[in-house]
Protein backbone atom coordinates (compact mmCIF):
# COMPACT_ATOMS: atom_id res chain seq x y z
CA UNK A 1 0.00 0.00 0.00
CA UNK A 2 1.10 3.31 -0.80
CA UNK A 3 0.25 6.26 1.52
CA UNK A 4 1.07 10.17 0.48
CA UNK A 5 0.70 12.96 2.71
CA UNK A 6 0.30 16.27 2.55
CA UNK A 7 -0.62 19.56 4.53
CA UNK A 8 -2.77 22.27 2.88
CA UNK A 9 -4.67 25.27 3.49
CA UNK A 10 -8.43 24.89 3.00
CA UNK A 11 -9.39 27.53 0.66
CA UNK A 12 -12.01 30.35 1.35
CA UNK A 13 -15.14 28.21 -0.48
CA UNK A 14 -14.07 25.14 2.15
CA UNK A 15 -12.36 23.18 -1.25
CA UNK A 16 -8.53 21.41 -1.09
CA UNK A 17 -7.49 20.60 -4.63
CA UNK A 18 -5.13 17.91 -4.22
CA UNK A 19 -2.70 16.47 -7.43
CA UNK A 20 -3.09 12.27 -6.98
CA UNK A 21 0.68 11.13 -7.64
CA UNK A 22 0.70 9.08 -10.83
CA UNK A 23 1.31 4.69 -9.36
CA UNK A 24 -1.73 5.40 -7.27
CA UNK A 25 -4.26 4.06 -9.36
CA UNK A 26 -8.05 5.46 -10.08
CA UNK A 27 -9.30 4.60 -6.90
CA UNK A 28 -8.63 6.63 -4.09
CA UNK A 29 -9.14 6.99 -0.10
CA UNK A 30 -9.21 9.59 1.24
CA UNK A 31 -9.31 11.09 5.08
CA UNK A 32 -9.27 14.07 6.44
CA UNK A 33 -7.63 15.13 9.89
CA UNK A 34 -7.27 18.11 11.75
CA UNK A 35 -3.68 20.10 11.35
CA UNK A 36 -1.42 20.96 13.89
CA UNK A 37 -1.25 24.60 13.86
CA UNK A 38 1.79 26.34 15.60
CA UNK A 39 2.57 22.94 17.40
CA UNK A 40 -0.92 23.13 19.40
CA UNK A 41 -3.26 19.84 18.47
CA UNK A 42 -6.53 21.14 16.96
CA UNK A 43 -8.25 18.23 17.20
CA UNK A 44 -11.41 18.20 19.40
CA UNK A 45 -11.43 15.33 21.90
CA UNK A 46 -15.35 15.01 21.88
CA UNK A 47 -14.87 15.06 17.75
CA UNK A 48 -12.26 12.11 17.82
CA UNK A 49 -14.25 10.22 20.53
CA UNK A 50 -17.67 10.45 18.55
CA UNK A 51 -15.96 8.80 15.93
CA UNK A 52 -14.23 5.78 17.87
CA UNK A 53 -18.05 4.79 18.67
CA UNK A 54 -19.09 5.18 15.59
CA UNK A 55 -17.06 2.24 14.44
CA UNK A 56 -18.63 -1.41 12.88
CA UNK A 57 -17.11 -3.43 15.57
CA UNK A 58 -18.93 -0.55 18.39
CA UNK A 59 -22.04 -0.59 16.55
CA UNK A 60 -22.29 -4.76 15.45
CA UNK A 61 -20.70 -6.02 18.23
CA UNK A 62 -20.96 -4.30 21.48
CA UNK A 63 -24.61 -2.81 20.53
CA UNK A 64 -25.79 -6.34 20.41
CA UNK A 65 -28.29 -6.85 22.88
CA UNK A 66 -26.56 -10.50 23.68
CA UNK A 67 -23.40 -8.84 24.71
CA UNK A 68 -25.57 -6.38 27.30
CA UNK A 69 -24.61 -8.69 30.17
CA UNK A 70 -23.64 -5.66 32.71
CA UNK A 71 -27.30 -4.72 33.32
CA UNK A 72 -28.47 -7.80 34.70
CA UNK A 73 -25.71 -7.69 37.24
């Protein structure tokens, strides 16, 4: 797997143009993260934590009413 990184500025109208490096194929993935910005972390704790429980094995798994054995206790 190939990864490429960059940092950019979003522009005014909330658009990044970004130039795919040619090898990558016509298929991309891409995700979007937060900047450091003058060596502070920008990223929201409640924004990263919303997403961590928004994963398949949190909403498959544990949200399965057969794994909701702490109630009964």
């Amino acid at each position: 797997m190939q990864a490429y990184r960059t940092i950019q500025d979003v522009s005014d109208d909330g658009f990044v143009k970004i130039k795919v490096p040619s090898g990558m194929g016509q298929r991309v993935e891409i995700i979007l993260l937060p900047s450091e910005k003058d060596g502070e972390k920008t990223v929201d704790g409640s924004l990263t934590a919303g997403m961590h429980s928004q994963n398949g094995f949190c909403l498959q798994v544990l949200a399965a009413e057969e794994e909701d054995v702490w109630n009964d206790l």
